[in-house]
Protein backbone atom coordinates (compact mmCIF):
# COMPACT_ATOMS: atom_id res chain seq x y z
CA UNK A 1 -29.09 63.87 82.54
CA UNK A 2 -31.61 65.32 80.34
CA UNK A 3 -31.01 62.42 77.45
CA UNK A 4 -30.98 60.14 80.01
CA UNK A 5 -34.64 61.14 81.04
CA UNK A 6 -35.83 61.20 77.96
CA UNK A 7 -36.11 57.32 77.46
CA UNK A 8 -37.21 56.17 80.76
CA UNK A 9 -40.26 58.00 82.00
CA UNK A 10 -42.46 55.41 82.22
CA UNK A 11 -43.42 54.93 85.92
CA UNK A 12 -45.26 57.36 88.32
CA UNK A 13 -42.36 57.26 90.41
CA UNK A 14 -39.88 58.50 87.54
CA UNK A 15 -42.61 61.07 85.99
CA UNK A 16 -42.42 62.97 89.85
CA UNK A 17 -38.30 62.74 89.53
CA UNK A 18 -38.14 64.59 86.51
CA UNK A 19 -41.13 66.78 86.13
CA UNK A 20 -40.51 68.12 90.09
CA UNK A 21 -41.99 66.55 93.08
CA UNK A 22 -45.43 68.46 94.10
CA UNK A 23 -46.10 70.68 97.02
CA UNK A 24 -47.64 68.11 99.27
CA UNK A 25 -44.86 65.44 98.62
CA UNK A 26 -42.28 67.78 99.46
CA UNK A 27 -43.81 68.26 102.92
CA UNK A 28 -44.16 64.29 103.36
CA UNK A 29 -40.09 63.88 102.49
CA UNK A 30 -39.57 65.47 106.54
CA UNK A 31 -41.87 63.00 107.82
CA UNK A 32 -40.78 60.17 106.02
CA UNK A 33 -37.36 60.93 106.97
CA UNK A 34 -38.63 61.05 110.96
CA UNK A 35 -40.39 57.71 110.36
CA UNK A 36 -38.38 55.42 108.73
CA UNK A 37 -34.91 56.95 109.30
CA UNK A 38 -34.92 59.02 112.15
CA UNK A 39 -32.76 61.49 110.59
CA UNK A 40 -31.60 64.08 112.78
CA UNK A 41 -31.59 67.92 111.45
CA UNK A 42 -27.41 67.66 111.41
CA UNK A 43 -27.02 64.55 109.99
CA UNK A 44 -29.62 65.99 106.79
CA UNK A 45 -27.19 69.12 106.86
CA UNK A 46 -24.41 66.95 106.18
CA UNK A 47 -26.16 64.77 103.42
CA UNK A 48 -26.94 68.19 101.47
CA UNK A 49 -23.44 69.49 102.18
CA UNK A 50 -22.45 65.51 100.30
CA UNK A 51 -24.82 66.06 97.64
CA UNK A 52 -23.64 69.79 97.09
CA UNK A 53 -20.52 68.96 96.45
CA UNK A 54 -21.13 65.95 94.08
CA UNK A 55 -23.52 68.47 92.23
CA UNK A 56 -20.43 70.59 91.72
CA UNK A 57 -18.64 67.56 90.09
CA UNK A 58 -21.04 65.92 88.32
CA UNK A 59 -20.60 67.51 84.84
CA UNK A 60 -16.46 66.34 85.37
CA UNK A 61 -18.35 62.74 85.05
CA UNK A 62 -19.06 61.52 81.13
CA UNK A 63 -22.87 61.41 81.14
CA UNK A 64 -24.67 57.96 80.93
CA UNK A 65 -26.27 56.66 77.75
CA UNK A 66 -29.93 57.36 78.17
CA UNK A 67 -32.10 54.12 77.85
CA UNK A 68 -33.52 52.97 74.46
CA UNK A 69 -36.58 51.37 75.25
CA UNK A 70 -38.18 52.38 78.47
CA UNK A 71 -40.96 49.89 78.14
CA UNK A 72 -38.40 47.23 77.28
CA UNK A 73 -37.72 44.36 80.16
CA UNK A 74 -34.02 44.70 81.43
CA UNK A 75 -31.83 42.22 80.58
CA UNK A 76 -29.26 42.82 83.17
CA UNK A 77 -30.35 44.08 87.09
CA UNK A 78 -27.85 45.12 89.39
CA UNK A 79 -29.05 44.88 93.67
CA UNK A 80 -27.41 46.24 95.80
CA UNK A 81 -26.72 45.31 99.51
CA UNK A 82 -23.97 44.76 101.06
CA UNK A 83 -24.20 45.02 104.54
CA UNK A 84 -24.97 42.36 106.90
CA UNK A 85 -26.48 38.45 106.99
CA UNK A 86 -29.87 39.73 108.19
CA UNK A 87 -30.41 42.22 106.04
CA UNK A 88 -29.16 39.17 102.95
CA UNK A 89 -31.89 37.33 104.74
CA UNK A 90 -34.72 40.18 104.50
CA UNK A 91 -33.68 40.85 100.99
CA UNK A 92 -34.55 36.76 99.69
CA UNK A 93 -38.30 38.01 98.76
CA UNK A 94 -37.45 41.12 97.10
CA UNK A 95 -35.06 38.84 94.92
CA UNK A 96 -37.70 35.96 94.08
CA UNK A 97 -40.06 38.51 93.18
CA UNK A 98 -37.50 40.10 91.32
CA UNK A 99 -36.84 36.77 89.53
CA UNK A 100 -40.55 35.91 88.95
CA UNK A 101 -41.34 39.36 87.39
CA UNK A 102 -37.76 39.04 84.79
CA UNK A 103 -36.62 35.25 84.50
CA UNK A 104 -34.91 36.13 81.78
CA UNK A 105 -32.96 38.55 83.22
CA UNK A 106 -29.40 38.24 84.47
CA UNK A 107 -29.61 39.49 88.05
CA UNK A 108 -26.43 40.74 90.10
CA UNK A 109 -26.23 41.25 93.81
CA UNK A 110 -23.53 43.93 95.32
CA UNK A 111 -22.82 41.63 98.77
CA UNK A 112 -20.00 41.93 101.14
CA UNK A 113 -17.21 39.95 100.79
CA UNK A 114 -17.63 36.27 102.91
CA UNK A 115 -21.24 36.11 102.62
CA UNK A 116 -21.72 34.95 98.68
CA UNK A 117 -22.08 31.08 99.83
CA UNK A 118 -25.39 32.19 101.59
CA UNK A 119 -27.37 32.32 98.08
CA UNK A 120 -25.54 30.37 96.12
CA UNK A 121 -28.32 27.84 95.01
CA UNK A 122 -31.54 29.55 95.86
CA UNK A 123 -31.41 30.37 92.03
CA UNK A 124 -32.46 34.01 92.10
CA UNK A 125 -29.27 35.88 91.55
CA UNK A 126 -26.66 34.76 88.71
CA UNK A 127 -23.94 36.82 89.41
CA UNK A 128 -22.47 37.77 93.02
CA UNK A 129 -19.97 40.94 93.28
CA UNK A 130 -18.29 41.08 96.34
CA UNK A 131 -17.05 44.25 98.07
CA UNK A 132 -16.41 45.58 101.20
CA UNK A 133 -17.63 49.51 101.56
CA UNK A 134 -15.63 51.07 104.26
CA UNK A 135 -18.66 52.29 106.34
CA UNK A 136 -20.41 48.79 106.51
CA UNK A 137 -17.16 46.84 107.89
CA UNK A 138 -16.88 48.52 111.34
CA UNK A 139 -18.63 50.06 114.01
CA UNK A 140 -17.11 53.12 115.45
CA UNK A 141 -17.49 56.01 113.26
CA UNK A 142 -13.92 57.17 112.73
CA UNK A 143 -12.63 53.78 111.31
CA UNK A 144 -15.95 53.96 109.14
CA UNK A 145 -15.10 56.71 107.01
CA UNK A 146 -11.02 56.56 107.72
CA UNK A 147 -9.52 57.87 104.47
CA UNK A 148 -6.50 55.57 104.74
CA UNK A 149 -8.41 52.03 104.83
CA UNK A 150 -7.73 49.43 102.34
CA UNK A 151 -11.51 49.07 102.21
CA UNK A 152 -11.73 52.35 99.54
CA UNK A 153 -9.54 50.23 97.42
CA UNK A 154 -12.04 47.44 97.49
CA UNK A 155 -14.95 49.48 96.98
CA UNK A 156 -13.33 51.21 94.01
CA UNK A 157 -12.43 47.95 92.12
CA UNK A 158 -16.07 46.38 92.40
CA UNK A 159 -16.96 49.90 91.05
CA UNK A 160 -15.10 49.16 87.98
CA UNK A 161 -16.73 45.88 87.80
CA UNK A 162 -19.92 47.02 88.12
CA UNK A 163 -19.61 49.84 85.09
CA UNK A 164 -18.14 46.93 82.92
CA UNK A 165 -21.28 45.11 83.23
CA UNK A 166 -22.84 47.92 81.91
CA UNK A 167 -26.62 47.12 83.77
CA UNK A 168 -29.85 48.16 82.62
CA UNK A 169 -31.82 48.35 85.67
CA UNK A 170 -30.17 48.75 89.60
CA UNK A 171 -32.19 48.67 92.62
CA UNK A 172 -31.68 49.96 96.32
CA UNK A 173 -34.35 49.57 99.00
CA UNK A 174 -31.56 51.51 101.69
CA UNK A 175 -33.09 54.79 101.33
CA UNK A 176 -29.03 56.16 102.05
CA UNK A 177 -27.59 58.73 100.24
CA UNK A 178 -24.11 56.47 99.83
CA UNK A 179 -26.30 53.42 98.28
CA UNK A 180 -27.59 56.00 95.68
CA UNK A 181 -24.52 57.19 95.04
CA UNK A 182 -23.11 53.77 94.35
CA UNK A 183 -25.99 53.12 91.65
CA UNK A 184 -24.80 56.14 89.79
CA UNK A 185 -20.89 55.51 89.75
CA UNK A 186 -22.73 51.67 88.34
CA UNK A 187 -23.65 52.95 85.39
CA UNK A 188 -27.03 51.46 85.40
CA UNK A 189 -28.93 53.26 82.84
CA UNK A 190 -31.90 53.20 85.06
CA UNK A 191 -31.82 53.80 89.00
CA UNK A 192 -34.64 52.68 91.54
CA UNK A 193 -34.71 53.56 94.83
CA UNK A 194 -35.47 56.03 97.46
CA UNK A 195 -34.51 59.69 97.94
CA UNK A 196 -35.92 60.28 101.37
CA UNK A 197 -32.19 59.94 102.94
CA UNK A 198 -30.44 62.06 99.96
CA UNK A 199 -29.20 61.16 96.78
CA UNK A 200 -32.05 61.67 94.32
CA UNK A 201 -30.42 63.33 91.99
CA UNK A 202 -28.44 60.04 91.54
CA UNK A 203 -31.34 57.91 90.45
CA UNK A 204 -33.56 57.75 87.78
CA UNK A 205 -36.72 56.63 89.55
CA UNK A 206 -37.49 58.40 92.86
CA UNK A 207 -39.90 55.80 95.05
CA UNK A 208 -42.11 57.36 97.40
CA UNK A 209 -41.82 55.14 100.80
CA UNK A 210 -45.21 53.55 101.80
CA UNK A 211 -45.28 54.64 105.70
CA UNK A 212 -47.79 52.41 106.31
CA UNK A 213 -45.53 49.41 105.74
CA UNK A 214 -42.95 50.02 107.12
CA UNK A 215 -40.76 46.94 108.00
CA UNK A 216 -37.31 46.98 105.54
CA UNK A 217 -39.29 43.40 103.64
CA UNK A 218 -41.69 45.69 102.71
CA UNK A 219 -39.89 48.75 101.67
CA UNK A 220 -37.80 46.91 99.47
CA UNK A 221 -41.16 45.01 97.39
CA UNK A 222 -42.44 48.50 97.64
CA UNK A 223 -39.84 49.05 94.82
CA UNK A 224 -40.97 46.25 92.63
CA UNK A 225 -44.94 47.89 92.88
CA UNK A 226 -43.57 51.08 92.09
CA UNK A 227 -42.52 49.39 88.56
CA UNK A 228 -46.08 48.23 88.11
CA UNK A 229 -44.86 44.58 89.75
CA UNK A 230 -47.05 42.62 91.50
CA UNK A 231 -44.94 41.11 94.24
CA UNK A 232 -45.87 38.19 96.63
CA UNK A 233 -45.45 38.84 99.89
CA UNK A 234 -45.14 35.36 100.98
CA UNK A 235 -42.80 34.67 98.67
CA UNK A 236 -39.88 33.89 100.58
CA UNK A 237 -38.19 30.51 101.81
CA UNK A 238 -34.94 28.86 101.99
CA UNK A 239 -33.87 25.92 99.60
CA UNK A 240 -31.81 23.40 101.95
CA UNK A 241 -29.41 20.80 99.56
CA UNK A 242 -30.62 16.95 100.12
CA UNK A 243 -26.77 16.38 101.18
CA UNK A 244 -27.19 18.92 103.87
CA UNK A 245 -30.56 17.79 105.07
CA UNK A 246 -28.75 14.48 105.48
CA UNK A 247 -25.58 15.74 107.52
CA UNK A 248 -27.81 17.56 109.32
CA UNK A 249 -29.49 14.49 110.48
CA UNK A 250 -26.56 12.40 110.85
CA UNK A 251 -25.22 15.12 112.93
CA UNK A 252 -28.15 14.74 115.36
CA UNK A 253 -27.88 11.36 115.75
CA UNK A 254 -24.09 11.51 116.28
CA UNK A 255 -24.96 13.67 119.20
CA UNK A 256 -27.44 11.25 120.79
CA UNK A 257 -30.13 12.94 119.77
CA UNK A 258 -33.83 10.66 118.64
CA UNK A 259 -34.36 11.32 114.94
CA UNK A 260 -37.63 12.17 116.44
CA UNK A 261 -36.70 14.51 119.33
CA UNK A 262 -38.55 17.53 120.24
CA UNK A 263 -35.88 20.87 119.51
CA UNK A 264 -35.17 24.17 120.34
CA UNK A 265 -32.57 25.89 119.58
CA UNK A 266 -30.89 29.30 121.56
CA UNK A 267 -28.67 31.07 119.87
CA UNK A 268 -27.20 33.95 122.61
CA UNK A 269 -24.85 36.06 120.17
CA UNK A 270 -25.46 38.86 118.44
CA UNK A 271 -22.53 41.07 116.26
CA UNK A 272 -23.40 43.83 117.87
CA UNK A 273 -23.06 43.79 122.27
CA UNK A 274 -26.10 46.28 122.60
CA UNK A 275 -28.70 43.33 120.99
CA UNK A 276 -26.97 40.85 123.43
CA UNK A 277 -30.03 40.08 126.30
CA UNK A 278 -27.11 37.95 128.07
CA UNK A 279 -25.95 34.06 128.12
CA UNK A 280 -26.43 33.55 132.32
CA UNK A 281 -30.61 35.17 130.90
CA UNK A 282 -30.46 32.66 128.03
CA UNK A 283 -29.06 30.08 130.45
CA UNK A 284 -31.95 30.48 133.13
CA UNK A 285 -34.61 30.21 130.03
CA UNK A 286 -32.92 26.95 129.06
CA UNK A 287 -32.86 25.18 132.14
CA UNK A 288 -36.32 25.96 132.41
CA UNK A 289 -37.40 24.47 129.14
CA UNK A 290 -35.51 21.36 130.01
CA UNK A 291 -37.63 21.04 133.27
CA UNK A 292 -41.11 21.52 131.74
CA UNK A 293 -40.68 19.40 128.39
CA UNK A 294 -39.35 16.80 127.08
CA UNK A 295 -37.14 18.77 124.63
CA UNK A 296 -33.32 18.48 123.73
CA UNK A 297 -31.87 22.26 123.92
CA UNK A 298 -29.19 22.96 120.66
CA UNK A 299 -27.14 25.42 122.38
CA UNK A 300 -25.68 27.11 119.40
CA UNK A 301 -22.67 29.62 119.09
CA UNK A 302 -20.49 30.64 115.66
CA UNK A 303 -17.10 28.66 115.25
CA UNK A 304 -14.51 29.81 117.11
CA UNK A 305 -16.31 31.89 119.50
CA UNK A 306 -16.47 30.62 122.91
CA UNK A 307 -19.98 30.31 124.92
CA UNK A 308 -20.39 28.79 128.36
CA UNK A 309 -22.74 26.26 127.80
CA UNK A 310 -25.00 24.86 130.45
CA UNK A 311 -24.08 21.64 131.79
CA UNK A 312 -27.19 19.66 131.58
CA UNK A 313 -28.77 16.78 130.33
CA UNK A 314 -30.45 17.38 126.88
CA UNK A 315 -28.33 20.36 126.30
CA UNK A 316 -25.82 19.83 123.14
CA UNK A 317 -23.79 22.69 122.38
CA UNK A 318 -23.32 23.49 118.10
CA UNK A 319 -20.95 25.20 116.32
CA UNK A 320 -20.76 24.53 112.76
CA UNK A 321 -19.91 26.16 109.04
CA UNK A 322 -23.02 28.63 108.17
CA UNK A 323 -24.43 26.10 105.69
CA UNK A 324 -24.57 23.09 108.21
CA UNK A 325 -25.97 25.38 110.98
CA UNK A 326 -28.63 26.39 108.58
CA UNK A 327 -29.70 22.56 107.98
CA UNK A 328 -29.72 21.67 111.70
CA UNK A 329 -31.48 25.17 112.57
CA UNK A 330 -34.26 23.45 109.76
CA UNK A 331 -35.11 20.25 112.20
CA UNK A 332 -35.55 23.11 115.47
CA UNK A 333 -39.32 23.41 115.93
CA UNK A 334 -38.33 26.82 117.81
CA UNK A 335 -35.28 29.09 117.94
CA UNK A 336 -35.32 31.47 120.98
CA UNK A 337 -32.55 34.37 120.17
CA UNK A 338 -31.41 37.86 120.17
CA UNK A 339 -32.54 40.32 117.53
CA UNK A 340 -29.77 39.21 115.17
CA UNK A 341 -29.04 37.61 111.73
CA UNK A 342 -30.13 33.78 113.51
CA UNK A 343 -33.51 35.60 113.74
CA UNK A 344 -34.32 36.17 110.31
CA UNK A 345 -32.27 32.86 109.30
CA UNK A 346 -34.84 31.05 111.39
CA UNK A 347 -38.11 33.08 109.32
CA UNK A 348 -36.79 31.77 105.82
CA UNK A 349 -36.42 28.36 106.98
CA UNK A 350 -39.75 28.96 108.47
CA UNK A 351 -38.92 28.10 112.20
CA UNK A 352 -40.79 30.02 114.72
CA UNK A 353 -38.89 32.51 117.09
CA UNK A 354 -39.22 34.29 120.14
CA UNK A 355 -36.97 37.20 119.43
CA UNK A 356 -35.70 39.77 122.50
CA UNK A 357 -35.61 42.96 121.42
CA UNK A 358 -33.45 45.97 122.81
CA UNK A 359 -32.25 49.12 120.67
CA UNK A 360 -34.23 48.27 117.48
CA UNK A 361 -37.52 48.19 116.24
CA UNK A 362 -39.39 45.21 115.54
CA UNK A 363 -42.00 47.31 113.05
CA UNK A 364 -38.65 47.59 111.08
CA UNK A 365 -37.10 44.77 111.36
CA UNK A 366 -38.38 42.03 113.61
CA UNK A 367 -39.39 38.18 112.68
CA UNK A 368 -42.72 38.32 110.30
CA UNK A 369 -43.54 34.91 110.83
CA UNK A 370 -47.68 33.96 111.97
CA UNK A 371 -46.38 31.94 114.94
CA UNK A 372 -43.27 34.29 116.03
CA UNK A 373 -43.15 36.21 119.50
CA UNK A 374 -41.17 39.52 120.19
CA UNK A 375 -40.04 40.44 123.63
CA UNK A 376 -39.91 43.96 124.39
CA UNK A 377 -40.17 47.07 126.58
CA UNK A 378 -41.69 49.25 124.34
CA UNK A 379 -41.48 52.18 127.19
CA UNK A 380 -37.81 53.23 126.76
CA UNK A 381 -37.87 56.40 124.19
CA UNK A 382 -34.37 56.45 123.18
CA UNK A 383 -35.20 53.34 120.79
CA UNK A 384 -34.15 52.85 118.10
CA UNK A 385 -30.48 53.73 119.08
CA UNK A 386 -28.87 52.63 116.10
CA UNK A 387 -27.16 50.49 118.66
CA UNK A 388 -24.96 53.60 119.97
CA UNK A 389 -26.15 53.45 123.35
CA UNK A 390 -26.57 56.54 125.09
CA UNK A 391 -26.21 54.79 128.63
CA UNK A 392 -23.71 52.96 130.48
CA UNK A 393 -25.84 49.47 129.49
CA UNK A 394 -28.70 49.01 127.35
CA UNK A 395 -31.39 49.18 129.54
CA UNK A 396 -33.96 48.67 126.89
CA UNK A 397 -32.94 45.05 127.21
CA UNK A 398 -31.89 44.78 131.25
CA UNK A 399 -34.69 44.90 131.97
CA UNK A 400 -36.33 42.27 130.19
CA UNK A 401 -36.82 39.10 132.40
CA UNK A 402 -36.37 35.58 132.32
CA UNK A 403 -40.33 34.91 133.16
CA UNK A 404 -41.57 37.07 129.82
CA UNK A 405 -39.47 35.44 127.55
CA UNK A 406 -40.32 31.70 129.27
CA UNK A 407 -43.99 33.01 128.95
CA UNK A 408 -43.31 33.36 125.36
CA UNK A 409 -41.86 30.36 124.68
CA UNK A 410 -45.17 29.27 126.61
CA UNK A 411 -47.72 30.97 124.20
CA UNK A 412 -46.27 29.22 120.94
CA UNK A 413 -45.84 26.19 122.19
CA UNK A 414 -49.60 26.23 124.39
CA UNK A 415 -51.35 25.41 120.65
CA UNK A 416 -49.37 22.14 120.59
CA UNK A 417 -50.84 19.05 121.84
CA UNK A 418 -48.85 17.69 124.73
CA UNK A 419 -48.45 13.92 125.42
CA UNK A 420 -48.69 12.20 129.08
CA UNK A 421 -45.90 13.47 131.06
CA UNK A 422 -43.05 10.71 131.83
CA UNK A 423 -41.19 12.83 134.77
CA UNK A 424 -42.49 16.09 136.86
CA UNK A 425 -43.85 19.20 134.37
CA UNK A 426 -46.09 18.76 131.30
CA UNK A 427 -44.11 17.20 128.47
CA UNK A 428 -44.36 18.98 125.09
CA UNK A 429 -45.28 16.77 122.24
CA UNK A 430 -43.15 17.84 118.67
CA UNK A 431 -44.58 20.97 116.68
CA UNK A 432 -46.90 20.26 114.27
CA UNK A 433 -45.42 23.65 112.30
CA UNK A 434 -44.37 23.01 109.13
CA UNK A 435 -40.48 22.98 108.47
């Protein structure tokens, strides 16, 4: 480790790592951890007692080759994140920034296995690695870390991929002790990320966490600042293919739809139950939109699943492949939905949302968009959760009526200028937003 320091202390960030952290960032690493992670006193034990025994084993490991040129642009970047589709979808202006700042450089993203399609054409990441890390493919604990899945298999081969690639630069905006460790095994001669969770003495450059910003957008551009970047934080967006713009419209029409109709979508699932505010709730909000504009409702659901769609006029129930749901979520002029991947979906493609909220917290993770609305009972204290519900429901989300989420949908559509009403209730004219 000490040749491999030698060559890359450029950064303020990396100068702390190595030299030792200072008194008064030592006592901010407690309440970072409180802030953004919520890191209980046992669950810290057990990432020291993990990072103790790695220490132990770490000189079993051939050392990596220090780095030649410090001030040198990389010419291969490793991301990683391989969780879910929302977090892909918070990631998209970390990675144009990341493109913008070294378009020259051949950028890699770790990403579960199934969701590569997603970016495939955005042109900011040449090379997708797919995995799937035991602890990110299930929810109860015991099958997460279950020593006998086939998932450690998995995880190992991508490992080997990742140290044949031999990467310059690797990036992780988790702030987890396991993501660090995975940027180590890489190989990546130099190691941005975030200690505050554990694992600094995997990386090369230790980020201090900006508490004032603390939605997971901005803690992963926070990274690209710490390398003297200059990220925009606008820069975002979703790149639709003409072809799919076209089905998309054609798909519409099929349905009876006006190539000029007024819609919103609803989308009532969620992967995980505790973020699920409840189809008959979703229902009720619907029917109510139908009766006060003139909109056509696109009830959507994922293929396969089964959703009880309300039988109504102006109603059309959608279930399509990810990339056609994408271009007919693009003509929506609003998406009401849970806090779920749909959500953040809907901010790249820049469609407003009313979001409801339960377990999580929108500060971290809710829509950023200047005409989005989150619904919320900020009273319950046992949020955020980390959707392991301490009650027999979530409450948190219960208790969230019908009339504040219809008075949401209210206050972004109220700036709109309706047209003369043609049956009972005030008839919406189409959003002026752009799409």
């Amino acid at each position: 480790m000490a040749a491999e320091g030698r060559g890359s202390l450029t950064s303020t960030s990396m100068r702390q790592s190595e030299t030792g952290t200072s008194a008064a960032a030592s006592s901010r690493e407690p309440e970072a951890r409180a802030s953004l992670l919520l890191m209980t006193p046992r669950k810290w034990r057990l990432v020291c007692f993990f990072e103790a025994l790695v220490r132990f084993l770490k000189p079993l490991v051939p050392p990596l080759p220090p780095v030649d040129d410090a001030t040198a642009p990389p010419v291969s970047i490793l991301v990683v994140e391989y969780w879910n589709l929302g977090d892909l979808a918070i990631l998209v202006p970390f990675l144009r920034n990341l493109r913008r700042s070294f378009p020259q450089a051949r950028i890699s993203l770790l990403v579960q296995t199934g969701l590569e399609s997603f970016l495939e054409g955005q042109e900011i990441v040449d090379e997708f690695i797919p995995v799937r890390v035991p602890w990110a493919q299930h929810f109860n604990r015991w099958r997460k870390y279950n020593p006998f899945s086939r998932h450690w298999i998995s995880l190992a081969r991508s490992i080997l991929v990742l140290r044949s690639r031999q990467f310059d630069w690797a990036f992780s905006g988790r702030m987890d002790v396991r993501d660090n460790f995975i940027l180590w095994v890489s190989g990546a001669r130099r190691r941005i990320g975030y200690d505050i969770g554990g694992g600094g003495q995997f990386l090369t450059d230790r980020v201090k966490p900006d508490l004032s910003r603390p939605h997971r957008a901005q803690i992963w551009q926070h990274l690209l600042e710490a390398m003297d970047e200059s990220p925009n934080p606008e820069s975002g967006g979703f790149r639709l293919r003409d072809a799919e713009t076209q089905q998309a419209r054609s798909f519409l029409l099929s349905r009876g739809i006006p190539s000029g109709a007024f819609l919103i979508g609803i989308h009532p699932g969620a992967r995980i139950p505790t973020r699920r505010w409840g189809e008959e709730r979703f229902a009720e909000v619907a029917r109510r939109i139908l009766s006060e504009t003139d909109a056509h409702v696109l009830w959507f659901s994922e293929p396969g699943n089964s959703h009880n769609v309300p039988r109504m006029e102006r109603i059309h129930a959608v279930s399509l492949d990810f990339r056609s749901f994408l271009a007919v979520l693009s003509r929506c002029r609003l998406l009401v939905c849970n806090d779920s991947g749909p959500m953040h979906l809907a901010n790249l493609l820049n469609v407003p949302v009313v979001a409801v909220f339960g377990p999580q917290r929108p500060e971290w993770f809710g829509p950023r968009g200047p005409h989005d609305r989150v619904v919320i009972h900020p009273e319950f204290s046992c949020r955020p959760c980390f959707d392991y519900c301490i009650f027999d429901q979530p409450h948190c989300l219960r208790t969230i009526s019908c009339d504040e989420v219809s008075d949401a949908i209210k206050d972004v559509l109220r700036p709109m200028e309706p047209r003369a009403p043609e049956s009972a209730g005030a008839l919406m004219d189409e959003l002026t937003l752009p799409i």
